[in-house]
Protein backbone atom coordinates (compact mmCIF):
# COMPACT_ATOMS: atom_id res chain seq x y z
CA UNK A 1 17.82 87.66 129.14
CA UNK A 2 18.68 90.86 127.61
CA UNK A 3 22.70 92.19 127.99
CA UNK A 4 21.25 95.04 129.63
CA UNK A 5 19.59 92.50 132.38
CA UNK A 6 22.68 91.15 132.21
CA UNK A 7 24.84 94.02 133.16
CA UNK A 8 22.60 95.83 135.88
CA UNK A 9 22.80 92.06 137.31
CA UNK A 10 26.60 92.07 136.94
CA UNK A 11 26.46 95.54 138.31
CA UNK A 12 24.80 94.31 141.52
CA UNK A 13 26.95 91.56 142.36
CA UNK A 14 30.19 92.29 140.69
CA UNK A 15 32.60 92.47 143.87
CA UNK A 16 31.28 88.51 144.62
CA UNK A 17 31.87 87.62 140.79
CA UNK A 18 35.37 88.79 140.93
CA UNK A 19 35.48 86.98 144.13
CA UNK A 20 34.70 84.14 142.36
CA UNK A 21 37.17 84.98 139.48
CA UNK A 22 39.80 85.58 142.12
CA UNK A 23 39.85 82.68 144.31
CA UNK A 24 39.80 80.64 140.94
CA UNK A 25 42.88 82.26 139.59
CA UNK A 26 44.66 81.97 143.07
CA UNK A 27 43.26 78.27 143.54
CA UNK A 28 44.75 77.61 140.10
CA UNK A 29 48.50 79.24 140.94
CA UNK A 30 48.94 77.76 143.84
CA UNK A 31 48.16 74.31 142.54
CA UNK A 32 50.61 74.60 139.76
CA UNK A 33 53.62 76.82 141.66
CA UNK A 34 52.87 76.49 145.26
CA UNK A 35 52.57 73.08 146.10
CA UNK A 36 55.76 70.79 147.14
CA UNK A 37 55.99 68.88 143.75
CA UNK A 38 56.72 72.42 142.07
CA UNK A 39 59.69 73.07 144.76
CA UNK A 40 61.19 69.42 144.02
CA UNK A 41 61.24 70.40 139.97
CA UNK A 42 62.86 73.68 140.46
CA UNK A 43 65.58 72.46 143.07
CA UNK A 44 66.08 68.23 143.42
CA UNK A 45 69.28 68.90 141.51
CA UNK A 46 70.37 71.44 143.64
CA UNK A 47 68.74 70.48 146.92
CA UNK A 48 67.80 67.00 146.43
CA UNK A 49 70.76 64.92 148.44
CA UNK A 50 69.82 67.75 151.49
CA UNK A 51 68.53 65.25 154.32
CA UNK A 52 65.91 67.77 154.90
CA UNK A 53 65.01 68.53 151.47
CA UNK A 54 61.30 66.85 151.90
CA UNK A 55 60.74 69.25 155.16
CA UNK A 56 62.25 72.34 152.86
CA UNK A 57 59.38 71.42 150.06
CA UNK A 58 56.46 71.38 152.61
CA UNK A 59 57.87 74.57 153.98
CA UNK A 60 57.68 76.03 150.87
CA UNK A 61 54.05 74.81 150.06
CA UNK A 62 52.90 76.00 153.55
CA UNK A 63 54.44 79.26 152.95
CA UNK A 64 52.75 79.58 149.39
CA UNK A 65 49.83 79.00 151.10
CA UNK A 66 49.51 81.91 153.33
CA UNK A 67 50.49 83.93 150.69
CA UNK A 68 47.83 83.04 148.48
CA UNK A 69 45.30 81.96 150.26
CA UNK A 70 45.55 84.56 153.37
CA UNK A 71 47.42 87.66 152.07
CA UNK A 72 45.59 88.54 148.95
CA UNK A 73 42.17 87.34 150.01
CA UNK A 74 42.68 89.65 153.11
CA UNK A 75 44.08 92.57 150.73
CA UNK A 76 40.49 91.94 148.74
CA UNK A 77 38.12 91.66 151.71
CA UNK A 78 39.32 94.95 153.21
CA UNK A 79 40.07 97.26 149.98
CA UNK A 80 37.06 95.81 147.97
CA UNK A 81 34.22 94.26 149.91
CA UNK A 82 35.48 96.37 152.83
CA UNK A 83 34.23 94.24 155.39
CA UNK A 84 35.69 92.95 158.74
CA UNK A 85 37.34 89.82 159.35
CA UNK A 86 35.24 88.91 161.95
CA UNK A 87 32.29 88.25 159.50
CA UNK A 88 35.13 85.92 157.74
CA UNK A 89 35.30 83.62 160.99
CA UNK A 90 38.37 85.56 162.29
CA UNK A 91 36.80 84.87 166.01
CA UNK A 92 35.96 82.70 168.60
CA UNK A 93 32.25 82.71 167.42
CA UNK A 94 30.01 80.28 169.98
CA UNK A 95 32.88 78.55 171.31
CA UNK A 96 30.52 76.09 173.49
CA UNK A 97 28.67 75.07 170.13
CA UNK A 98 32.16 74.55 168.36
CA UNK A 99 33.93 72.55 171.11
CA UNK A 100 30.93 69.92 170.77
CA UNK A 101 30.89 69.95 167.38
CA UNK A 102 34.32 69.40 166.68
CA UNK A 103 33.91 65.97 169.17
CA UNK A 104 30.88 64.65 167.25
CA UNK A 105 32.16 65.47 163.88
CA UNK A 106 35.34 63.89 164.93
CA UNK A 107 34.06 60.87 166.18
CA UNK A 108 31.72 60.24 163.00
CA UNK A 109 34.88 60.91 160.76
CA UNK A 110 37.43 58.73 162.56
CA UNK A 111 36.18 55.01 161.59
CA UNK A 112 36.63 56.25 157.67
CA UNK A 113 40.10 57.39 158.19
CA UNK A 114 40.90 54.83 160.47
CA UNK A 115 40.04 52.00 157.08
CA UNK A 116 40.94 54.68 154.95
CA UNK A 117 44.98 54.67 156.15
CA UNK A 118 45.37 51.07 155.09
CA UNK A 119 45.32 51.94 151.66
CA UNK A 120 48.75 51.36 150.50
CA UNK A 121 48.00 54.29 147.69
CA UNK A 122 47.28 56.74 150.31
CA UNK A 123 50.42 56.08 153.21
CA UNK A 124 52.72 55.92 150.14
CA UNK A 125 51.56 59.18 149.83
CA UNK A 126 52.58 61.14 152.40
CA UNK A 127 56.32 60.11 152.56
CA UNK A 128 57.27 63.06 154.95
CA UNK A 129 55.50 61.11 157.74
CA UNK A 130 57.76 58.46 158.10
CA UNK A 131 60.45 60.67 157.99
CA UNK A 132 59.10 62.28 161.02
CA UNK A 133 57.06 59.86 162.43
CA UNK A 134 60.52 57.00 162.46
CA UNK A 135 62.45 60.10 164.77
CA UNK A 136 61.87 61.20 168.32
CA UNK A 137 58.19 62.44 169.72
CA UNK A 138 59.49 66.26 168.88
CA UNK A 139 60.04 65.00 165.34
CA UNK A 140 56.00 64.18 165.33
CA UNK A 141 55.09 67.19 167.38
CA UNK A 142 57.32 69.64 165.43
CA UNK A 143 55.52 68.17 162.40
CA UNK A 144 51.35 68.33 163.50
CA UNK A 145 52.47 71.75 164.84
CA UNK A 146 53.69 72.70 161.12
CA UNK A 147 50.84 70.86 159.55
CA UNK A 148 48.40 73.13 161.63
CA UNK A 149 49.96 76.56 159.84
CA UNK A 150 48.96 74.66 156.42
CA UNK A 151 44.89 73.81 157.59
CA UNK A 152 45.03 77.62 158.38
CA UNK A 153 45.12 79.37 155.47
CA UNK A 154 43.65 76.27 153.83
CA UNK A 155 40.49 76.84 156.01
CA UNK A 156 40.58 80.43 155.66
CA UNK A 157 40.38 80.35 151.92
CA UNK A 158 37.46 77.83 151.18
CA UNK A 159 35.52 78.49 154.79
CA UNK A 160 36.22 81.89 155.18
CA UNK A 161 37.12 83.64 151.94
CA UNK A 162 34.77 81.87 149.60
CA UNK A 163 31.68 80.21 152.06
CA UNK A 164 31.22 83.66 154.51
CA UNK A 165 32.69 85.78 151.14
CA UNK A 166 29.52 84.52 148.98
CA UNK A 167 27.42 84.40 151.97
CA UNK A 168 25.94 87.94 151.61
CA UNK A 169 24.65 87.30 147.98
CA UNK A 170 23.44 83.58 147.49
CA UNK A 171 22.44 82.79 150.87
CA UNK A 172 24.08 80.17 153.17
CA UNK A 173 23.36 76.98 151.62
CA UNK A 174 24.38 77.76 148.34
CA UNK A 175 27.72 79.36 149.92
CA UNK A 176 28.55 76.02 151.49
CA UNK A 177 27.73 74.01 148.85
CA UNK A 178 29.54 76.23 146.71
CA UNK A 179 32.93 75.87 148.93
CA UNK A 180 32.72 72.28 148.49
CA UNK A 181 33.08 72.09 145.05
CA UNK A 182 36.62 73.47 144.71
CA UNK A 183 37.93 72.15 147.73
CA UNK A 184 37.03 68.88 146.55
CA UNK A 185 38.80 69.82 143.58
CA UNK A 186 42.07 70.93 144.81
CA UNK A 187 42.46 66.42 146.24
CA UNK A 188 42.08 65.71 142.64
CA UNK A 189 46.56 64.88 142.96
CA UNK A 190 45.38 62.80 146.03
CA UNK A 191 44.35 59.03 146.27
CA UNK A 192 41.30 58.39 144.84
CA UNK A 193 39.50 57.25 148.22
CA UNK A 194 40.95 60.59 149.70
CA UNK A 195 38.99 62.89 147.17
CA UNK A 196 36.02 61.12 148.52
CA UNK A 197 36.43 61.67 151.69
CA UNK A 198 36.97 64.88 150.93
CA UNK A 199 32.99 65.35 150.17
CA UNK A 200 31.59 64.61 153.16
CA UNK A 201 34.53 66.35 155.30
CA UNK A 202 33.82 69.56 153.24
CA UNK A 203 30.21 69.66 154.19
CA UNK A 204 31.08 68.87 157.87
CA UNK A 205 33.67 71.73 158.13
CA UNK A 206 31.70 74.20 155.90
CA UNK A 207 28.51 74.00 158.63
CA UNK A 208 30.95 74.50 161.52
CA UNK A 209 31.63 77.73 160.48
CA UNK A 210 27.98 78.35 159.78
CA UNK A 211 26.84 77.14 163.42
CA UNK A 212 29.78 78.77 164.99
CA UNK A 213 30.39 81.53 163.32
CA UNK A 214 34.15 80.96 163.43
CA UNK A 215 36.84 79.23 161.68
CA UNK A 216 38.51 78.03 164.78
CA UNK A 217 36.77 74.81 164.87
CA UNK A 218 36.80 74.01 161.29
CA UNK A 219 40.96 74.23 161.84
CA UNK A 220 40.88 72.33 164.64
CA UNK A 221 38.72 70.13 163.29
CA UNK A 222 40.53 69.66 159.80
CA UNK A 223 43.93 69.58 162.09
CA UNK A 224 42.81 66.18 164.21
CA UNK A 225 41.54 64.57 160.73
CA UNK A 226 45.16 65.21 159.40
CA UNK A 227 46.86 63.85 162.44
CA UNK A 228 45.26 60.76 162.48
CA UNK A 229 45.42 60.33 158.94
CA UNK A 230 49.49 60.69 159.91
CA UNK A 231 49.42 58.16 162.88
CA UNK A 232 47.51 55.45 161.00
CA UNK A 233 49.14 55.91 157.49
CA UNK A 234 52.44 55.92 159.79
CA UNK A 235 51.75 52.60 161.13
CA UNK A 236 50.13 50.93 158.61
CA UNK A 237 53.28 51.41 156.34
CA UNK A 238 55.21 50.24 159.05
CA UNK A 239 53.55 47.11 159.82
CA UNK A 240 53.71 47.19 155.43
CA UNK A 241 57.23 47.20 155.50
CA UNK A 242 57.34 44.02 158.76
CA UNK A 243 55.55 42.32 156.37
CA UNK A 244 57.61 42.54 153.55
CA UNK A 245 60.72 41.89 155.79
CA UNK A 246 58.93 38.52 156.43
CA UNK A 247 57.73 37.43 153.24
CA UNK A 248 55.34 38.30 150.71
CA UNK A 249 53.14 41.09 151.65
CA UNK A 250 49.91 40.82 151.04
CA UNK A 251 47.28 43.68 149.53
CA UNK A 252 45.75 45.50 152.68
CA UNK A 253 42.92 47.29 150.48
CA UNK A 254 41.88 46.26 147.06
């Protein structure tokens, strides 16, 4: 290929390659300054005895979040691709199709994160949920509530930004399999059977949008995963901790 091939390519498709080269540089930012782990560096000393100092971390992730994965990719689809949100999955899209879809997928997904959860590496993970989850039933509710703001702009960014974004040029089964890829990526901190799981769930979320036309069911869909994930890591550690209280406890998952 000749450079100038090259460049009346690049000149054809340049607002979805600095798509591309944006939600790469704000994938990479947040992972490094907006997740929790960053928060507990900058303040443990300061903040770190504060009883709520694990809830003030999340917050801060959460809120790093829309920032980064809502604000600027709105900011880009309206001043650069100038398109509406609506074609981003800001809608109810075929609400009938989605409200099925989210049962089936749901049911197909729950026996893998139901054997999933008794891996010790992934409810040691997620130490905010016994915090929570050992309180009153606001505790839990106050916390799947806050957990929904997260899957958000988390669903937003990889379903709607990126998928629907890249839509337009490469078609749309290259622009789901292309979302998968990085939001695979992005679990690469998380257990290793989590990152798997990851796979299939960002297919499954990636064609809601596509046979919906909406990002509503892909949240709600992503929001049920996470709050059983919660329950059953929640009382698997428990039942961990029984154990130990007994005797010797034993290895759940190899």
């Amino acid at each position: 290929m000749s450079f100038s091939m090259f460049w009346r390519d690049f000149a054809a498709q340049w607002k979805y390659v600095l798509l591309v080269v944006l939600a790469s540089a704000l994938m990479t930012v947040y992972f490094y300054r907006g997740y929790h782990f960053f928060f507990k560096k900058l303040y443990r000393r300061k903040y770190g005895e504060h009883p709520y100092f694990e809830w003030m971390s999340h917050a801060y992730q959460f809120a790093a979040a829309w920032l980064l994965l809502v604000l600027v990719p709105v900011i880009y689809i309206k001043l650069v691709l100038g398109r509406s949100l609506f074609e981003f999955g800001v809608t109810w899209g075929r609400w009938g199709v989605g409200v099925a879809y989210v049962i089936i997928a749901g049911a197909i997904m729950t026996p893998g994160l139901i054997r999933s959860a008794r891996n010790r590496h992934l409810y040691n993970e997620y130490p905010l949920i016994r915090e929570l989850y050992g309180k009153s039933g606001a505790h839990k509710v106050g916390w799947e509530l806050t957990y929904l703001m997260y899957y958000i702009p988390f669903e937003f960014f990889f379903r709607g930004f990126i998928q629907m974004g890249l839509q337009p040029s490469v078609g749309i089964s290259l622009a789901l399999c292309f979302q998968l890829f990085p939001s695979v990526l992005i679990h690469l901190n998380k257990p290793e059977e989590e990152t798997f799981a990851a796979i299939g769930g960002a297919f499954l979320m990636g064609l809601a949008i596509v046979l919906t036309g909406s990002l509503v069911w892909p949240i709600l869909l992503h929001w049920y995963v996470g709050g059983m994930t919660d329950y059953y890591c929640f009382r698997n550690w428990r039942e961990a901790q029984e154990r130990i209280a007994d005797g010797p406890a034993p290895v759940m998952v190899p």
